[in-house]
C-alpha atoms as a PDB file:
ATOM      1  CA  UNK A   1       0.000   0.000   0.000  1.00  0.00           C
ATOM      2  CA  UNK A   2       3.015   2.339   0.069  1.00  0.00           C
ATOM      3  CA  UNK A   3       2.821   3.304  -3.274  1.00  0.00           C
ATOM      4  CA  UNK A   4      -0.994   4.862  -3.068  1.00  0.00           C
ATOM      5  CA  UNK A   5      -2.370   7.767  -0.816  1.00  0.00           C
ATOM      6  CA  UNK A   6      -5.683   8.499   0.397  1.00  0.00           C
ATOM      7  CA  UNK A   7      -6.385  11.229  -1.856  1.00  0.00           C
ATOM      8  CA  UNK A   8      -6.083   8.376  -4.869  1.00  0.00           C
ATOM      9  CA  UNK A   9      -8.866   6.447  -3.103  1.00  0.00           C
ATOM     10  CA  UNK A  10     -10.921   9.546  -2.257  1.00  0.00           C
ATOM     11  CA  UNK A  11     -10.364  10.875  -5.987  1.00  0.00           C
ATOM     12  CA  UNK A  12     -12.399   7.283  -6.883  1.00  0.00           C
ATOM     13  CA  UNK A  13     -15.164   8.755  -5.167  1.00  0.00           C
ATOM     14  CA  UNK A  14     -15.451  12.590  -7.346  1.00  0.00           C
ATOM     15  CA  UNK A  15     -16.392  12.697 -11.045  1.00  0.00           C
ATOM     16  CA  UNK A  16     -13.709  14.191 -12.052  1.00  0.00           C
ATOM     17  CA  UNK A  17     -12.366  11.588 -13.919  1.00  0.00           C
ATOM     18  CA  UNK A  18     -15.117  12.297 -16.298  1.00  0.00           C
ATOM     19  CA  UNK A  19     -14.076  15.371 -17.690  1.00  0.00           C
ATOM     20  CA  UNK A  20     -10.550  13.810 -18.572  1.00  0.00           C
ATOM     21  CA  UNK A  21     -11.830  11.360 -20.602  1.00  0.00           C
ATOM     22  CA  UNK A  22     -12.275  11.607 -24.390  1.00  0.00           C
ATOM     23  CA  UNK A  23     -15.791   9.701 -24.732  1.00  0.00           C
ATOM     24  CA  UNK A  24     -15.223   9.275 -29.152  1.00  0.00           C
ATOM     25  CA  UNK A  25     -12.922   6.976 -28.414  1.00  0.00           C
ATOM     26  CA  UNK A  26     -14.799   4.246 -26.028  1.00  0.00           C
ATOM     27  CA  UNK A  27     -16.099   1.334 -28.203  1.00  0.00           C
ATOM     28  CA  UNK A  28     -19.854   2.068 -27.973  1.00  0.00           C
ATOM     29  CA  UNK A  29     -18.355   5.257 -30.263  1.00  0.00           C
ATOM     30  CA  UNK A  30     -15.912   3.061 -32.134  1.00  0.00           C
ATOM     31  CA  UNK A  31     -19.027   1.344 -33.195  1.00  0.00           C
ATOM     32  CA  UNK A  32     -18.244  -1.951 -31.257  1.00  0.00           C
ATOM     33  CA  UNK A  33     -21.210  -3.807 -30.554  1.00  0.00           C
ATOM     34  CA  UNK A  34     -22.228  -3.803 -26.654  1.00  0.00           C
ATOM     35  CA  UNK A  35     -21.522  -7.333 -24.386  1.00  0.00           C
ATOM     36  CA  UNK A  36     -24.218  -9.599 -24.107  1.00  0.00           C
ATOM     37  CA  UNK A  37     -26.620  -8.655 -20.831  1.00  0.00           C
ATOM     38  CA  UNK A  38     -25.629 -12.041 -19.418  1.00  0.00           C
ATOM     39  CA  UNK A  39     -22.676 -13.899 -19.515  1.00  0.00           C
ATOM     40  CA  UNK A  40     -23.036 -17.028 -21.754  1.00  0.00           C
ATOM     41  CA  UNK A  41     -23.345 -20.191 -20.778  1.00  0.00           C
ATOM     42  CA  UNK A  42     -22.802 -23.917 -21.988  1.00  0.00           C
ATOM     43  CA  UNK A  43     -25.406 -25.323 -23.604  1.00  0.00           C
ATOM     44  CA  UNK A  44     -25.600 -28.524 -21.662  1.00  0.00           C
ATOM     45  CA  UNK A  45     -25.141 -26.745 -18.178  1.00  0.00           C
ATOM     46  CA  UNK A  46     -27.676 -27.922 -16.250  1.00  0.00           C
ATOM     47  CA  UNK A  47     -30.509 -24.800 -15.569  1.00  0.00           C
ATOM     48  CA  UNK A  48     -33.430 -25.003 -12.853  1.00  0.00           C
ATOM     49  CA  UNK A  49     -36.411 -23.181 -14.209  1.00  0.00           C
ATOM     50  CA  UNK A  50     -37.712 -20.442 -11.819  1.00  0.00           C
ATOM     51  CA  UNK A  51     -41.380 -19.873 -11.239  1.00  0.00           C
ATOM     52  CA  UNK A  52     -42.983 -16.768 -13.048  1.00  0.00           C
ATOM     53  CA  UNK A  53     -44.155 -13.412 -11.554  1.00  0.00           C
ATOM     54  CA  UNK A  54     -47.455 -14.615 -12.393  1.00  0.00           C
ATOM     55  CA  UNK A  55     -47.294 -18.390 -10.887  1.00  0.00           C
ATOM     56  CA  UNK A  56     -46.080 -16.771  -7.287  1.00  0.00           C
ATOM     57  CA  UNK A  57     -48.768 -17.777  -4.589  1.00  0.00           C
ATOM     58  CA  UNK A  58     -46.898 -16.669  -1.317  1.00  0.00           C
ATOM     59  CA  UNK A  59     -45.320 -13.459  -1.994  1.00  0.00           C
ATOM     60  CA  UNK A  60     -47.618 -10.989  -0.389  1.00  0.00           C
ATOM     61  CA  UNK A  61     -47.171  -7.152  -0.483  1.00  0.00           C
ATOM     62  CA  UNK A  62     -45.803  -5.392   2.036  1.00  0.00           C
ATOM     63  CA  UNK A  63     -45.814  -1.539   2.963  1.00  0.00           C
ATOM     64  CA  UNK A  64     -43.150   0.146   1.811  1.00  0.00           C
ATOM     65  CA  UNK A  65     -43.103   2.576   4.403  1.00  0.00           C
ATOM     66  CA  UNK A  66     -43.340  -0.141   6.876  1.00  0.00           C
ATOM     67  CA  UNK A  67     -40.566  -1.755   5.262  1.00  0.00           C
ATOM     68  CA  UNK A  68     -38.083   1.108   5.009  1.00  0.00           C
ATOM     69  CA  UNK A  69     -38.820   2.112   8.435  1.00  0.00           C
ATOM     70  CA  UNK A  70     -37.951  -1.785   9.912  1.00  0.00           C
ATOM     71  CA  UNK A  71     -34.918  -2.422   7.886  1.00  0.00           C
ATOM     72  CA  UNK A  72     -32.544  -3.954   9.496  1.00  0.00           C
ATOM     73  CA  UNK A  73     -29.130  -5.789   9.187  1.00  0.00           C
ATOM     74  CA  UNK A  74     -30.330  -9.480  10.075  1.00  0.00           C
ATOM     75  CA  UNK A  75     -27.433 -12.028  11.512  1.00  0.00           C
ATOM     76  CA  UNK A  76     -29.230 -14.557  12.806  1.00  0.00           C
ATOM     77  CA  UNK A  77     -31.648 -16.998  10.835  1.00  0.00           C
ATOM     78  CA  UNK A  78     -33.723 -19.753  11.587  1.00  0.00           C
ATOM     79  CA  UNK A  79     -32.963 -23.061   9.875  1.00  0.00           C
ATOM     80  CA  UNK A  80     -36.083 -22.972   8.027  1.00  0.00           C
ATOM     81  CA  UNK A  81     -35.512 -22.940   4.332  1.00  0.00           C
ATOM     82  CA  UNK A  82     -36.526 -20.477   1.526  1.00  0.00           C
ATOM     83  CA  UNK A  83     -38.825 -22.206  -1.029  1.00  0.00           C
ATOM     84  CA  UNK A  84     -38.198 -21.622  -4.758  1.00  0.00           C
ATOM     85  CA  UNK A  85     -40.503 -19.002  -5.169  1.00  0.00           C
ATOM     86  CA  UNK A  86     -38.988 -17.041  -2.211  1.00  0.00           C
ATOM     87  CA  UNK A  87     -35.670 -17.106  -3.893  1.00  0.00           C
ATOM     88  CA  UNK A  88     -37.590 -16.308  -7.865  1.00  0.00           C
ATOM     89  CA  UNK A  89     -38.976 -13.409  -5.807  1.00  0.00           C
ATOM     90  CA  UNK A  90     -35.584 -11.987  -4.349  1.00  0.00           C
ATOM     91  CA  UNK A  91     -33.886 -12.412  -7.488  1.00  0.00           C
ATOM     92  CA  UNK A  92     -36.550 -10.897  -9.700  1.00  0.00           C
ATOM     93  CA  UNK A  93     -36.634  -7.775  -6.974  1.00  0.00           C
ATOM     94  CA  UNK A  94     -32.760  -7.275  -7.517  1.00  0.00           C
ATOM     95  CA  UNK A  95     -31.808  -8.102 -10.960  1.00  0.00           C
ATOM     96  CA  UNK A  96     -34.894  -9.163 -12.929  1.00  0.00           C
ATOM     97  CA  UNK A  97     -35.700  -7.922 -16.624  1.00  0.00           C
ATOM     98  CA  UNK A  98     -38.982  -6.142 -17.227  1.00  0.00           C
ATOM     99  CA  UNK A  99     -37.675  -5.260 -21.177  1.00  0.00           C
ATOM    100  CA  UNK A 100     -35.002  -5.742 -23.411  1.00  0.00           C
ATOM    101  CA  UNK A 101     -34.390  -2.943 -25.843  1.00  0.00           C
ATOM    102  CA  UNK A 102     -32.240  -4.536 -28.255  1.00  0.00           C
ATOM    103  CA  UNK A 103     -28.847  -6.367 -28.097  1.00  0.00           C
ATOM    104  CA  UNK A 104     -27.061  -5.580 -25.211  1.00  0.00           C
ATOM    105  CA  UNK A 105     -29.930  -3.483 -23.587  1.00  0.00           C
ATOM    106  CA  UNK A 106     -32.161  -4.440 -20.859  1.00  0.00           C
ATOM    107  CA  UNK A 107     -34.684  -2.963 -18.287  1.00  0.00           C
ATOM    108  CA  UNK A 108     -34.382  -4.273 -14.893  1.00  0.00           C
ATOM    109  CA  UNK A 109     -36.322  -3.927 -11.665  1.00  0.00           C
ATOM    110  CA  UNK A 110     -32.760  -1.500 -10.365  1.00  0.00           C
ATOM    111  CA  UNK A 111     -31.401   1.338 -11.918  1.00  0.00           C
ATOM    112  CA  UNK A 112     -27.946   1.299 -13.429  1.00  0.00           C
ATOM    113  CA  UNK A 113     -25.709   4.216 -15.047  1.00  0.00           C
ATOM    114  CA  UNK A 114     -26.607   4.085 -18.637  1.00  0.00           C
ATOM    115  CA  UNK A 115     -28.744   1.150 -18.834  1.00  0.00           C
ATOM    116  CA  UNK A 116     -24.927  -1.066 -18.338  1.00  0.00           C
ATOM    117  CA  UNK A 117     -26.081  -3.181 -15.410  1.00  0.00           C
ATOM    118  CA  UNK A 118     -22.688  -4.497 -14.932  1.00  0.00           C
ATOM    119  CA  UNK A 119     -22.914  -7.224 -12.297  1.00  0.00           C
ATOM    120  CA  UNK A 120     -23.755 -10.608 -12.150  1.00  0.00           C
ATOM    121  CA  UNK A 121     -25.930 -12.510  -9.550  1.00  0.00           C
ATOM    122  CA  UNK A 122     -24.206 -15.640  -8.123  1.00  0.00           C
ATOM    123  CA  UNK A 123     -25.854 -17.753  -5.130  1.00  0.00           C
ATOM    124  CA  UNK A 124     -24.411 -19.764  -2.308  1.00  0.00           C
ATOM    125  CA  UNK A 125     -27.383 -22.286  -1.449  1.00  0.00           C
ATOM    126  CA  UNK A 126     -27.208 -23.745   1.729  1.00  0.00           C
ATOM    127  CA  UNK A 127     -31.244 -24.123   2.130  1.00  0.00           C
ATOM    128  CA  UNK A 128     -33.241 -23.782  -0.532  1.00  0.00           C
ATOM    129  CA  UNK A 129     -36.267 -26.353  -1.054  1.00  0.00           C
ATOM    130  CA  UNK A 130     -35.711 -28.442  -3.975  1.00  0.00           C
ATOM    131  CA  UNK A 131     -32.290 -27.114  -4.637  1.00  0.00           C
ATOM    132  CA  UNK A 132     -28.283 -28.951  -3.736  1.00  0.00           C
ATOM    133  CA  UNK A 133     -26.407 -27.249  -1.595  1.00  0.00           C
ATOM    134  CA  UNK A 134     -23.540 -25.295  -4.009  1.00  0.00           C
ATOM    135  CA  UNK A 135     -22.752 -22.662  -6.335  1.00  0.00           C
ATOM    136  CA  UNK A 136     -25.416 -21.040  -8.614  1.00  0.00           C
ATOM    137  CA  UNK A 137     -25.719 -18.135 -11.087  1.00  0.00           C
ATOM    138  CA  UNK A 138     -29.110 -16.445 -11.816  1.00  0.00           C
ATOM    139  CA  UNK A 139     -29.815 -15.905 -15.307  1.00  0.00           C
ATOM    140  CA  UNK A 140     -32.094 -12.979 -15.433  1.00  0.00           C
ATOM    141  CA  UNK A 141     -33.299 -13.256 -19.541  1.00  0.00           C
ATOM    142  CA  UNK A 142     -34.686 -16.759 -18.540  1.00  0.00           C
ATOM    143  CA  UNK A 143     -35.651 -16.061 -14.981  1.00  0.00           C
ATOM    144  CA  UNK A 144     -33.785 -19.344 -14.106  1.00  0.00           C
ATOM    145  CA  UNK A 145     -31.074 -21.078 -12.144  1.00  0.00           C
ATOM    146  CA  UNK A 146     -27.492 -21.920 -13.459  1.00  0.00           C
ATOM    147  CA  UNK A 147     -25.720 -24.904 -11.597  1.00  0.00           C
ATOM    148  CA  UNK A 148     -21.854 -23.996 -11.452  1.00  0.00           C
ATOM    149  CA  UNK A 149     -21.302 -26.583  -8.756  1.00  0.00           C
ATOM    150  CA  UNK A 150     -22.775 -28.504  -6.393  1.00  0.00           C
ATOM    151  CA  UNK A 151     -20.922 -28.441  -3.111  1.00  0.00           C
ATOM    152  CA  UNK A 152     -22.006 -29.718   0.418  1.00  0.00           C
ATOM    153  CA  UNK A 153     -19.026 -27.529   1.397  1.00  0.00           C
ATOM    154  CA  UNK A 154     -20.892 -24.375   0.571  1.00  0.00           C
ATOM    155  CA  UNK A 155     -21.310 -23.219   3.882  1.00  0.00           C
ATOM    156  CA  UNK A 156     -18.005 -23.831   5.617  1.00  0.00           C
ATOM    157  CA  UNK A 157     -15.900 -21.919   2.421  1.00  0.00           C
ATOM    158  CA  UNK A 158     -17.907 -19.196   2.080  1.00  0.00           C
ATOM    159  CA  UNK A 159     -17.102 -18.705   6.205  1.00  0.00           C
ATOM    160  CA  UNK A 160     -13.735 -18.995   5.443  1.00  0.00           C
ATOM    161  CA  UNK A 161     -14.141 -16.399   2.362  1.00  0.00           C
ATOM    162  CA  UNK A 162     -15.963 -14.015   4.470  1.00  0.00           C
ATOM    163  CA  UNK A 163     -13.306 -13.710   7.425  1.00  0.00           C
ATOM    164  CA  UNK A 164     -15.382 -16.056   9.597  1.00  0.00           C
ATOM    165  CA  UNK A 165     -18.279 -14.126   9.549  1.00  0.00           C
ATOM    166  CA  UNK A 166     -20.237 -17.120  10.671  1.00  0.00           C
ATOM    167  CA  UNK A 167     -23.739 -16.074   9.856  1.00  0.00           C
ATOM    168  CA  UNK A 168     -22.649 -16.091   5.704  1.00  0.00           C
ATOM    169  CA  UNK A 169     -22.556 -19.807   6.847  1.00  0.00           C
ATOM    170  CA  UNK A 170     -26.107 -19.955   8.672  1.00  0.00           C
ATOM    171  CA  UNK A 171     -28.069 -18.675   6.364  1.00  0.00           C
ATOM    172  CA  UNK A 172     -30.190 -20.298   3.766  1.00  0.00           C
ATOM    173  CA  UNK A 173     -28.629 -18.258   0.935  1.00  0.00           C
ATOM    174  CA  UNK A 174     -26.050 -15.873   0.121  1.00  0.00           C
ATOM    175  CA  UNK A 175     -26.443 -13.492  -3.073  1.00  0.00           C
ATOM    176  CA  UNK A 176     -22.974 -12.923  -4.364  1.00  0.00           C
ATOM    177  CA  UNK A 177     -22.495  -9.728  -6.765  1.00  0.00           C
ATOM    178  CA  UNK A 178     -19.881  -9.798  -9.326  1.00  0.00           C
ATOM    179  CA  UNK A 179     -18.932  -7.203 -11.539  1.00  0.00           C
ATOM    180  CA  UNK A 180     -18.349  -7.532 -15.684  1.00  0.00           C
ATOM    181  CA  UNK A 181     -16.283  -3.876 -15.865  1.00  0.00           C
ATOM    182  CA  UNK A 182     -16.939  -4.248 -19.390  1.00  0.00           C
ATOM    183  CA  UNK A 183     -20.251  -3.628 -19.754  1.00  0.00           C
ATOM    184  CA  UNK A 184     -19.594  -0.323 -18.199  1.00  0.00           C
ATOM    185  CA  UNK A 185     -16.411   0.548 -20.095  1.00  0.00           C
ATOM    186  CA  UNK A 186     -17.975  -0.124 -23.418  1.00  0.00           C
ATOM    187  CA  UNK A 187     -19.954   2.952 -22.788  1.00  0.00           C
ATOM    188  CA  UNK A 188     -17.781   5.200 -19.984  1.00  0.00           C
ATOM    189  CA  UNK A 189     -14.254   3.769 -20.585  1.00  0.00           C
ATOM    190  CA  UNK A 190     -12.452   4.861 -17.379  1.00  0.00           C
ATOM    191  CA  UNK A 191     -15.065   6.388 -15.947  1.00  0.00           C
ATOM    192  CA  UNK A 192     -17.094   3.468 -15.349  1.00  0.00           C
ATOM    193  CA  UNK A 193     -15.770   2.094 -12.373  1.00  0.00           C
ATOM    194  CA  UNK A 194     -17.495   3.799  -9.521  1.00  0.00           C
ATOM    195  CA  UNK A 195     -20.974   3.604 -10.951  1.00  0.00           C
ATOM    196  CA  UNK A 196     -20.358   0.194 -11.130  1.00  0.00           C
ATOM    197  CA  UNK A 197     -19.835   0.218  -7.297  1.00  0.00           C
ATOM    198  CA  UNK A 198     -23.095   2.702  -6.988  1.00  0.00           C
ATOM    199  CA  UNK A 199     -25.049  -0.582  -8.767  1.00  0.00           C
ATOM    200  CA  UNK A 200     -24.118  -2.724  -6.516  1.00  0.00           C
ATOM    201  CA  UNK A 201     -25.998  -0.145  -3.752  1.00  0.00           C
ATOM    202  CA  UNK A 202     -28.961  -0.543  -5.852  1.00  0.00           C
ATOM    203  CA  UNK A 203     -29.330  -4.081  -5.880  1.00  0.00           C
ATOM    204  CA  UNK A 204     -28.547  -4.488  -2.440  1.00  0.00           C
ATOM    205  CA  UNK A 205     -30.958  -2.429  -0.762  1.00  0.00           C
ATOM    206  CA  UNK A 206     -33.838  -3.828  -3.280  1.00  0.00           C
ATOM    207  CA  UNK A 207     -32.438  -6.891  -1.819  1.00  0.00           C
ATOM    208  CA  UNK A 208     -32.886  -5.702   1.716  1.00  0.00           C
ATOM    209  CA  UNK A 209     -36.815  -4.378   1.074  1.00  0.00           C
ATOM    210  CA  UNK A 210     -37.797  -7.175  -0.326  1.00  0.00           C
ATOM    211  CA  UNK A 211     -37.086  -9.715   2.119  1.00  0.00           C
ATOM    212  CA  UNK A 212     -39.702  -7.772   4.347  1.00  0.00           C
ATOM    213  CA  UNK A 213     -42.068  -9.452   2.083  1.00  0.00           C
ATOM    214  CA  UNK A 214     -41.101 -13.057   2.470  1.00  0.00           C
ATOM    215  CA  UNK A 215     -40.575 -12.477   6.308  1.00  0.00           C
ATOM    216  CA  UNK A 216     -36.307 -12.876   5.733  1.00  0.00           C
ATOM    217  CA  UNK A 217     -33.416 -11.200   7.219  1.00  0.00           C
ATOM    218  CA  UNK A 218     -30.440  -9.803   5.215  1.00  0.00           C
ATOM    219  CA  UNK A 219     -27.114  -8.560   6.181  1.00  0.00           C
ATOM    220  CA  UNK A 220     -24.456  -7.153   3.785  1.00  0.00           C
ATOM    221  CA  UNK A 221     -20.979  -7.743   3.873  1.00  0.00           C
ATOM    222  CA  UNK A 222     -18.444  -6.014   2.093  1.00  0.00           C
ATOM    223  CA  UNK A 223     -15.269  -7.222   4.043  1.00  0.00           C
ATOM    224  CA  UNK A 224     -14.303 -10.802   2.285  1.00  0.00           C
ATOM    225  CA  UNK A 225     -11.294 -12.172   0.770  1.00  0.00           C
ATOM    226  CA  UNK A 226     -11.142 -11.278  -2.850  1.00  0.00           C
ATOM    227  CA  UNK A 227      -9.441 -14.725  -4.190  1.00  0.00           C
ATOM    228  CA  UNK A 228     -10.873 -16.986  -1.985  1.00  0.00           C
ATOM    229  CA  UNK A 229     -14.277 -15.696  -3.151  1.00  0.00           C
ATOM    230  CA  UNK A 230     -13.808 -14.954  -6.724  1.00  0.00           C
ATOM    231  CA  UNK A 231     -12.663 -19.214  -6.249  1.00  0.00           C
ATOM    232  CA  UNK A 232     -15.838 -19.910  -4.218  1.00  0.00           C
ATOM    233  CA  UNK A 233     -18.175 -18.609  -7.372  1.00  0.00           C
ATOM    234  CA  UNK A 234     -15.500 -19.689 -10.227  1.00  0.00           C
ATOM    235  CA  UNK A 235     -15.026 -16.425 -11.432  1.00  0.00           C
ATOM    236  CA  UNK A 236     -11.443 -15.214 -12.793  1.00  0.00           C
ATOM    237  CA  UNK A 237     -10.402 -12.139 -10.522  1.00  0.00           C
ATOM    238  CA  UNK A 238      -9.969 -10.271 -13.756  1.00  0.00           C
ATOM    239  CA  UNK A 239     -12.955  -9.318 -16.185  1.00  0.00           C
ATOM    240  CA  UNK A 240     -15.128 -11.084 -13.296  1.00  0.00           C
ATOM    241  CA  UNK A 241     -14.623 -10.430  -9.988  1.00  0.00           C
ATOM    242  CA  UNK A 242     -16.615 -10.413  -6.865  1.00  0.00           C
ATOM    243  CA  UNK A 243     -17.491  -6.723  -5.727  1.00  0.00           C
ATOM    244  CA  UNK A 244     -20.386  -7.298  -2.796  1.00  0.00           C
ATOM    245  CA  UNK A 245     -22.571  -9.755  -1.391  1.00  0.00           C
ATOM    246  CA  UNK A 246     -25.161 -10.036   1.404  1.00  0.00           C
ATOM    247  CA  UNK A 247     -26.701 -13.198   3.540  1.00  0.00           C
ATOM    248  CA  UNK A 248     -30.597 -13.895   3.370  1.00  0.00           C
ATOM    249  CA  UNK A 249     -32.260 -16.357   6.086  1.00  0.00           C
ATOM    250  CA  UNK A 250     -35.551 -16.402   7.693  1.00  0.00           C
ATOM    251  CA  UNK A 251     -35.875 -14.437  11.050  1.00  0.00           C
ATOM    252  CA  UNK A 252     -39.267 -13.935  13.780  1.00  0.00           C
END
């Protein structure tokens, strides 16, 4: 750390940056054709279909200024699980698509800078009905599951990952938020990189209101070890990497 100074790290913070850049020469203006709103996947990965906004029986509404005014950083769960449509629900509130507008463009249920929505959603399942214990990442243009790994161990690493923060082990799910830079430099270049951070904000307070509906506790963490948890969701640390994350459980 000897080579940076706090004025660096508060500089990431201005917009500044902005007015240094020379925008003609990012690739949306080089005429390079925006990422994919997903990352691809194999074709013979194996994908657990999510019920629909219109199948869900249990989801009821909740207030929202009840809601705001009881949210609350939740540590301790119960060992009851989340059903499937619990977790549909959650994932739909934080990253689900309501239109597409073309290739590379897609309107989602959280505001991003320029429409970029540069993070994927990637699950530790410890207890989820109908679901293995392991590694999962949400694909929001199906509304479905992707299996990366099933892994009994789920629990126990992503303590470890986490700096022992035990109750990332306890819960019945942990929503892990990667970022694709990418998708935000194709349109900022260097000045994507603290909206990108601002995203993650969105998602995870959408995250936190909507667990008042399903009668769940969430708790977001922000202190983890970057390899151990870019390992834990098989990202590569590079053009994927893991930026936030936050445990869901059911609480009283």
């Amino acid at each position: 750390m000897e080579h940076f100074d706090r004025e660096q790290f508060r500089f990431f913070l201005k917009d500044r940056i902005r007015t240094m850049i020379d925008f003609s020469q990012t690739d949306q203006h080089q005429g390079i054709a925006p990422p994919p709103i997903q990352k691809p996947y194999h074709p013979d990965a194996r994908i657990i279909t999510l019920p629909q906004l219109s199948e869900w029986q249990a989801i009821r509404s909740v207030d929202l200024l009840h809601a705001i005014a009881h949210r609350r950083s939740r540590r301790t769960y119960h060992e009851q699980a989340l059903t499937l449509e619990e977790l549909a629900f959650l994932l739909w509130a934080t990253q689900g698509i309501q239109q597409t507008a073309g290739h590379g463009t897609a309107f989602r249920t959280v505001p991003s800078a320029g429409c970029r929505h540069a993070l994927e959603t990637y699950l530790c399942i410890m207890h989820v009905s109908g679901v293995e214990q392991g590694i999962y990442r949400y694909l929001p243009v199906e509304h479905a599951l992707l299996e990366v790994s099933v892994d009994k161990t789920v629990s126990h690493r992503i303590v470890n990952a986490t700096y022992h923060q035990s109750f990332t082990g306890t819960a019945a799910a942990a929503f892990v938020w990667a970022a694709v830079p990418y998708r935000m430099e194709w349109r900022y270049g260097l000045a994507a990189h603290k909206v990108i951070a601002l995203d993650a904000g969105h998602v995870c307070q959408n995250l936190y209101l909507a667990c008042a509906a399903i009668g769940c506790g969430c708790c977001a963490v922000a202190a983890y070890d970057q390899e151990r948890m870019d390992e834990l969701i098989q990202v590569d640390g590079k053009d994927e990497f893991t930026v936030y994350l936050a445990s869901v459980g059911k609480v009283d």
